[in-house]
Protein backbone atom coordinates (compact mmCIF):
# COMPACT_ATOMS: atom_id res chain seq x y z
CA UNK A 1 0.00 0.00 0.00
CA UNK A 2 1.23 3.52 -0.52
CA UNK A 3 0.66 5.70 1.91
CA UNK A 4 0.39 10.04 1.36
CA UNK A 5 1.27 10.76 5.31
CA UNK A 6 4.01 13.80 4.62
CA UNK A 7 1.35 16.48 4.49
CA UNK A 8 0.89 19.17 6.95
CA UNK A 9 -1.58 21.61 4.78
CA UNK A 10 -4.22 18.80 4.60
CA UNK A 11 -5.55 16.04 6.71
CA UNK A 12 -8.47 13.72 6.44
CA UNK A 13 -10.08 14.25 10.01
CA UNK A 14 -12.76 11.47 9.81
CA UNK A 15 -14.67 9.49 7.38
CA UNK A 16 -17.95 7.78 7.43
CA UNK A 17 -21.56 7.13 6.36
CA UNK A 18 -20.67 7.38 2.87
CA UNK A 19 -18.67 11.04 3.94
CA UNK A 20 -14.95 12.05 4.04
CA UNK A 21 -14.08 15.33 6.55
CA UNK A 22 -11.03 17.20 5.04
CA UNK A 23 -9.11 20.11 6.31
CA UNK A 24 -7.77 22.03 3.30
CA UNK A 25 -5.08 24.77 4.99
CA UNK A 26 -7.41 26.03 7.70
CA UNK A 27 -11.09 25.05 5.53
CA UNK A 28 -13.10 22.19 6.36
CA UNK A 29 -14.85 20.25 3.43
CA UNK A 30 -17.19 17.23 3.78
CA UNK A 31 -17.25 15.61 0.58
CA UNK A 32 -18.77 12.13 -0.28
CA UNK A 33 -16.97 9.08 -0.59
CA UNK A 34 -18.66 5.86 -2.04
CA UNK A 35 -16.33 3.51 -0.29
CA UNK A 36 -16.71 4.79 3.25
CA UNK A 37 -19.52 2.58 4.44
CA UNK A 38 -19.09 2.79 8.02
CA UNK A 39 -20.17 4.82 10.52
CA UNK A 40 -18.40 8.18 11.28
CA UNK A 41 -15.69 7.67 14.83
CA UNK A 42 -16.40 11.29 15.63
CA UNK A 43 -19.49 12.59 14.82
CA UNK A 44 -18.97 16.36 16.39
CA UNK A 45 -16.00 16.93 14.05
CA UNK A 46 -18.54 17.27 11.27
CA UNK A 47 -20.45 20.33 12.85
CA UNK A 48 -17.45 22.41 12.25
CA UNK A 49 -17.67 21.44 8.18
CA UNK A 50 -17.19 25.16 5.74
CA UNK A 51 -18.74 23.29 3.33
CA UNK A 52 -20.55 20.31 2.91
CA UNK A 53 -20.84 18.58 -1.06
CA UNK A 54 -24.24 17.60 -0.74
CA UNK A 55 -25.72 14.91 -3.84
CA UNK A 56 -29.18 15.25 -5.17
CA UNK A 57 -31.57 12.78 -6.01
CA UNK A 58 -31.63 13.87 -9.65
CA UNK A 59 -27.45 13.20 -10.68
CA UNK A 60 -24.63 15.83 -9.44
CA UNK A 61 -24.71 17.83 -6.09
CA UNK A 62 -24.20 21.31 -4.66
CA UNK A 63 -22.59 22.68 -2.24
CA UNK A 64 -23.47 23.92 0.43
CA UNK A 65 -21.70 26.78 2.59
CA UNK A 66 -21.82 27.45 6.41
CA UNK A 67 -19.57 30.49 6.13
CA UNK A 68 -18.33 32.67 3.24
CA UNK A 69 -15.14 30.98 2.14
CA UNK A 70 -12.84 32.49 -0.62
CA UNK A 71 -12.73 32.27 -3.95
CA UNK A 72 -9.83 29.87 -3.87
CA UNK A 73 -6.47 29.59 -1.26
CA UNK A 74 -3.55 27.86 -1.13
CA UNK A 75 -1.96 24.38 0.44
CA UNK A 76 1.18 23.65 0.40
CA UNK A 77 3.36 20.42 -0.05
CA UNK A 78 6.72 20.90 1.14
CA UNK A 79 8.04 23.84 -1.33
CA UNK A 80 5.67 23.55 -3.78
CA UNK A 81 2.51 25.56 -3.51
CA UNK A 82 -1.12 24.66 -4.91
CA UNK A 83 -4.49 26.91 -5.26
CA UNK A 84 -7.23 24.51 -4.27
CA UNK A 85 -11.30 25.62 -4.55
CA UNK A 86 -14.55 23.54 -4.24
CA UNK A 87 -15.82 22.67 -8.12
CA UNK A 88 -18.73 22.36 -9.20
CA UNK A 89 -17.95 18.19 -9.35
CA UNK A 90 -17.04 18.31 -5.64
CA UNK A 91 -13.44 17.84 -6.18
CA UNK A 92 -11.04 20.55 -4.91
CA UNK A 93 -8.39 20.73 -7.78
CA UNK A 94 -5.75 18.67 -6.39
CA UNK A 95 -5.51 15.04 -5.31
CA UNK A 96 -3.17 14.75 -2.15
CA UNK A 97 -3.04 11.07 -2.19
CA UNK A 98 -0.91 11.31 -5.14
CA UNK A 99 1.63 13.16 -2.83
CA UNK A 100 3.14 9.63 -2.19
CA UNK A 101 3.93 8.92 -5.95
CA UNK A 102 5.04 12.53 -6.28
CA UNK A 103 7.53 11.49 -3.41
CA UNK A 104 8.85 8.41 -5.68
CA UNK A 105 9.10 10.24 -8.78
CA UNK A 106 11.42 12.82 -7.13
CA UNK A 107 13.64 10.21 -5.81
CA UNK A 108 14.34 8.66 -9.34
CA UNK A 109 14.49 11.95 -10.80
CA UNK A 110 17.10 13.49 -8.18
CA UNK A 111 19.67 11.27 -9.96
CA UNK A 112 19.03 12.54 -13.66
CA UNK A 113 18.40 16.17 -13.42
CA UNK A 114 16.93 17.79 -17.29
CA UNK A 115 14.96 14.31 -17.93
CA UNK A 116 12.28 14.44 -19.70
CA UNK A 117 9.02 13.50 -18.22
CA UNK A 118 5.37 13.15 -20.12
CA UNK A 119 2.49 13.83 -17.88
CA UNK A 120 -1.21 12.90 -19.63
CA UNK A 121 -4.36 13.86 -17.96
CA UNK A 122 -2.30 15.90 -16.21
CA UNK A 123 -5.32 18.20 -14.52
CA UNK A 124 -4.01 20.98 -12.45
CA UNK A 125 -0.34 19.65 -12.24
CA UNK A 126 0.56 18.48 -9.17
CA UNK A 127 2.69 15.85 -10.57
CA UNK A 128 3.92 18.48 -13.26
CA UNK A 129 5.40 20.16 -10.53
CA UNK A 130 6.69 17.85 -8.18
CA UNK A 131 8.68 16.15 -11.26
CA UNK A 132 9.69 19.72 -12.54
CA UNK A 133 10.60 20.76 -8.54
CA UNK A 134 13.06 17.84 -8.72
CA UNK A 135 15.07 19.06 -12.01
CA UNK A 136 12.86 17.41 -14.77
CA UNK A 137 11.06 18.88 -17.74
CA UNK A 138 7.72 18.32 -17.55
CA UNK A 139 5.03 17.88 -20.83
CA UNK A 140 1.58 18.48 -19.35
CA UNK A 141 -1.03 17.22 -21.22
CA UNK A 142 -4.70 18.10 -20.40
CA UNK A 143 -8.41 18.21 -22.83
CA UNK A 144 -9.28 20.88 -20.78
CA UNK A 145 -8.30 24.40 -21.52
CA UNK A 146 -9.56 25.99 -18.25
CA UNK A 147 -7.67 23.35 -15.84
CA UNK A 148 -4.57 23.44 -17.96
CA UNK A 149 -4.83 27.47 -17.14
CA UNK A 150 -5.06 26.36 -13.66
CA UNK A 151 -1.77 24.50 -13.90
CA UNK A 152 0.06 27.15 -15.10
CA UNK A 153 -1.03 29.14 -12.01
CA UNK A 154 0.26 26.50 -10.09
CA UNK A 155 3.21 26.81 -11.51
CA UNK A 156 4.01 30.60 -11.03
CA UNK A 157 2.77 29.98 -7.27
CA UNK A 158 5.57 27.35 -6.72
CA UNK A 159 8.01 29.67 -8.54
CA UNK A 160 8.88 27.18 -10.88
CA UNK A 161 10.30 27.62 -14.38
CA UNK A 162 8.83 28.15 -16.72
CA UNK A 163 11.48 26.96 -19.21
CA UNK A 164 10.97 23.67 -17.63
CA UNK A 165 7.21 23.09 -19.34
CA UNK A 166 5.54 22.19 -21.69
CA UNK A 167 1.59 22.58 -21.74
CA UNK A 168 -0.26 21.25 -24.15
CA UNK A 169 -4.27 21.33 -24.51
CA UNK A 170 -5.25 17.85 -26.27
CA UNK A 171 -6.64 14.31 -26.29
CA UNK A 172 -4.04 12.22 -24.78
CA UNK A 173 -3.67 9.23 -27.25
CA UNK A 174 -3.88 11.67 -30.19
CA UNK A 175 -0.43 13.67 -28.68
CA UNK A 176 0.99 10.36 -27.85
CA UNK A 177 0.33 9.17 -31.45
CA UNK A 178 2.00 12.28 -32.48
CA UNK A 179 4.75 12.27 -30.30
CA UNK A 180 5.49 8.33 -31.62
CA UNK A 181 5.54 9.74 -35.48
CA UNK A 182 7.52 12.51 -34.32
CA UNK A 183 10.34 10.57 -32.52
CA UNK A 184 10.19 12.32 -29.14
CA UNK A 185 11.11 10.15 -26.47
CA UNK A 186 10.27 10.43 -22.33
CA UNK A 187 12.26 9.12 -19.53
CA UNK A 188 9.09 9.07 -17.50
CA UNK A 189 5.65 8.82 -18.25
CA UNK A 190 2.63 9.28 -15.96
CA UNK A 191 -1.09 9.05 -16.29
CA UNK A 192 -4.07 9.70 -14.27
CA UNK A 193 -6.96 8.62 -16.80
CA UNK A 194 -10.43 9.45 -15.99
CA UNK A 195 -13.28 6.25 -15.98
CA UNK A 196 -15.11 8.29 -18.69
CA UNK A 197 -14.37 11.84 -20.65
CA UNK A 198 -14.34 13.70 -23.47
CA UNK A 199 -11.00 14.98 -25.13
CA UNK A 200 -10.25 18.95 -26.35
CA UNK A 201 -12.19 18.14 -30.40
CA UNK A 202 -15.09 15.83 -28.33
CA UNK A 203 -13.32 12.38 -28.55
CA UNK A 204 -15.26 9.90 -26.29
CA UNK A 205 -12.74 8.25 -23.34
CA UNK A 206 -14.33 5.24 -21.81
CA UNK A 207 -11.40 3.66 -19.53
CA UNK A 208 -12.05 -0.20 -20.05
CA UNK A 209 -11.93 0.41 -23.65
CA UNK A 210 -9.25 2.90 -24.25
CA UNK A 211 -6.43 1.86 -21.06
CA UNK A 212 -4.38 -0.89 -22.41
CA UNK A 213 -4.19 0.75 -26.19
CA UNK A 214 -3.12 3.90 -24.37
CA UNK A 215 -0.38 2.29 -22.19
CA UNK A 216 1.25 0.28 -25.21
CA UNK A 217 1.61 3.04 -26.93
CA UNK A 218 3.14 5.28 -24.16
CA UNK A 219 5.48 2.61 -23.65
CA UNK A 220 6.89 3.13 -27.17
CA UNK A 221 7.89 6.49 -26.39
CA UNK A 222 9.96 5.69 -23.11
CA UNK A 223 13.64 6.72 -24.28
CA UNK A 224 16.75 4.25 -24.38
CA UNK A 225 17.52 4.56 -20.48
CA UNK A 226 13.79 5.35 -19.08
CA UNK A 227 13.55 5.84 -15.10
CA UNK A 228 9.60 5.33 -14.84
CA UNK A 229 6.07 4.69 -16.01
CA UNK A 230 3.50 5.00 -13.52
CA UNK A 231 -0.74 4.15 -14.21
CA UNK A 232 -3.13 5.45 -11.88
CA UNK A 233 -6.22 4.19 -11.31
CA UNK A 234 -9.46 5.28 -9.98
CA UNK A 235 -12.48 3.18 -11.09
CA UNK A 236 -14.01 0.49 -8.86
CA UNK A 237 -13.11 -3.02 -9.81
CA UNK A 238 -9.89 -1.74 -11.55
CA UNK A 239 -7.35 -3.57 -8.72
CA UNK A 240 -3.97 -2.91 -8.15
CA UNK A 241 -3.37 -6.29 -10.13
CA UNK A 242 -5.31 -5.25 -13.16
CA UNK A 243 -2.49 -2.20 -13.46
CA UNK A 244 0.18 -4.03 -12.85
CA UNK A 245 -1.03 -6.32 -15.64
CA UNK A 246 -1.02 -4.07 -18.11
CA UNK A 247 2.28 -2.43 -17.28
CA UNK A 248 3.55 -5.75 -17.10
CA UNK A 249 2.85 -6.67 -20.78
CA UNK A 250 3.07 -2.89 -22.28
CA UNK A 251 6.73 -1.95 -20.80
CA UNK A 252 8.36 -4.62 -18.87
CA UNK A 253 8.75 -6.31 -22.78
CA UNK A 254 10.64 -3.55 -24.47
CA UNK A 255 12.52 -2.41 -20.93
CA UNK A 256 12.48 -4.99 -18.54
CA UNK A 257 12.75 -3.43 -15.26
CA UNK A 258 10.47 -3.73 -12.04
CA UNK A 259 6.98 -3.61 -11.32
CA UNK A 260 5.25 -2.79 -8.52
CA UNK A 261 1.24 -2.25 -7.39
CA UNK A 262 -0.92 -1.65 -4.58
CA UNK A 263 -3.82 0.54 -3.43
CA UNK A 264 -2.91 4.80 -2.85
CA UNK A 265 -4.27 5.78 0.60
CA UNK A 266 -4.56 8.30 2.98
CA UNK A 267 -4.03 8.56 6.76
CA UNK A 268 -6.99 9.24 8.67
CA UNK A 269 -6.82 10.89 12.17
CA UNK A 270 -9.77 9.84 13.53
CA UNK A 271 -7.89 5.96 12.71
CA UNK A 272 -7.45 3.69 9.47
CA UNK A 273 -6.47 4.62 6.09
CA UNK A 274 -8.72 5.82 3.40
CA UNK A 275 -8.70 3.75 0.03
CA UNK A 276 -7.90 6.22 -2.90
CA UNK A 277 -7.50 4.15 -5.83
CA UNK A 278 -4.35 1.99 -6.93
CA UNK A 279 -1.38 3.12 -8.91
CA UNK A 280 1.66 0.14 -10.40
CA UNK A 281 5.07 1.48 -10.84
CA UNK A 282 7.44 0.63 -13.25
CA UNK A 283 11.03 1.71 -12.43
CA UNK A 284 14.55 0.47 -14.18
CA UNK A 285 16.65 -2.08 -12.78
């Protein structure tokens, strides 16, 4: 299992009855979680909630505010800096479980500082920056104008270079395709695919469909002397094993190297871990 439990600027207070109690900086979010189907340890944490996501009956949610929060604010992950806000799909712009493959990307990276590092469905760049923070140069690829705009805000608030990026606003296995006629080669690749989306010209994603064609291909454009490949995943019934799997037969092939998989998690101070997904690794041996 790989446990994010390095932050300081956020903290999953308590979880339960199908809720998850977050403390963003010094904001309090209550945001549903699917998986949490046990009752919550502390109840009275939850009265002091900002904001509570609240689902309706009819698809989507709202939320709903106990005080006037701003616009957006800032958390912050050992020297890098992120604006966070509560969307109108509940999320917050940032996924701090991912801090703990952040962490291993840095440590491979520390060794070979200008490599060159591909990151698709890249949202608001957290990875982009940790990766870039560590000497890399980072291609950020996003469908989505307005969160790629995000991620370049992220990047002036971390005071990274901007020399060091690359953003680019398009359907991930059409730049990849590109990027293979081209002959540009990555010494790291990452990707956070969505279950379901729609790329930058309306190009329908549907993960079941789409992962395994998307992986091979990546794993054409890892350079002579690659340092990693990591596959996140999100959607129920995709386990750890499934990803490993498929890194297995797309890279280990052409690179051999290591693979490793488990569930992402999160601390929880109230006790236990929160499930967050599952990510496999891929690293050079």
């Amino acid at each position: 299992m790989y446990t994010a439990d390095r932050w300081t600027d956020f903290e999953v207070l308590d979880t339960g009855d199908g809720l998850k109690l977050e403390r963003w900086g010094n904001i309090r979010l209550s945001r549903p979680d699917p998986q949490v189907i046990w009752p919550k340890a502390q109840p009275g944490l939850w009265d002091e909630a900002d904001a509570v996501y609240e689902r309706s009956s009819r698809g989507g949610g709202a939320w709903v505010f106990h005080r006037k929060l701003p616009e957006r604010w800032t958390v912050r992950y050992g020297a890098l800096r992120f604006f966070v806000r509560p969307t109108g799909f509940k999320h917050t712009g940032l996924f701090p479980e991912q801090a703990v493959n952040w962490d291993w990307m840095q440590s491979l990276i520390a060794g070979r500082r200008g490599a060159r590092v591909l990151n698709l469905f890249a949202y608001t760049g957290g990875a982009s920056m940790a990766c870039a923070a560590a000497g890399a140069h980072v291609t950020h690829v996003d469908a989505a104008k307005g969160i790629t705009q995000w991620a370049k805000e992220n990047r002036e608030l971390s005071g990274l270079d901007e020399t060091s990026f690359r953003f680019i606003v398009e359907d991930a296995m059409a730049f990849v395709r590109r990027e293979a006629r081209r002959g540009n080669r990555y010494d790291g690749i990452l990707m956070d695919p969505p279950s379901y989306g729609r790329g930058s010209g309306g190009e329908v994603w549907k993960l079941e469909d789409e992962l395994y064609n998307l992986a091979d291909a990546c794993a054409t454009l890892l350079s002579g002397s690659p340092l990693f490949f990591l596959l996140n995943g999100y959607t129920t019934g995709f386990q750890p094993s499934v990803l490993r799997t498929i890194v297995e037969r797309t890279v280990v092939p052409r690179h051999a190297g290591r693979v490793d998989a488990g569930e992402v998690a999160l601390p929880v101070s109230s006790g236990g871990i929160l499930p967050c997904g599952a990510s496999a690794r891929w690293q050079a041996t």
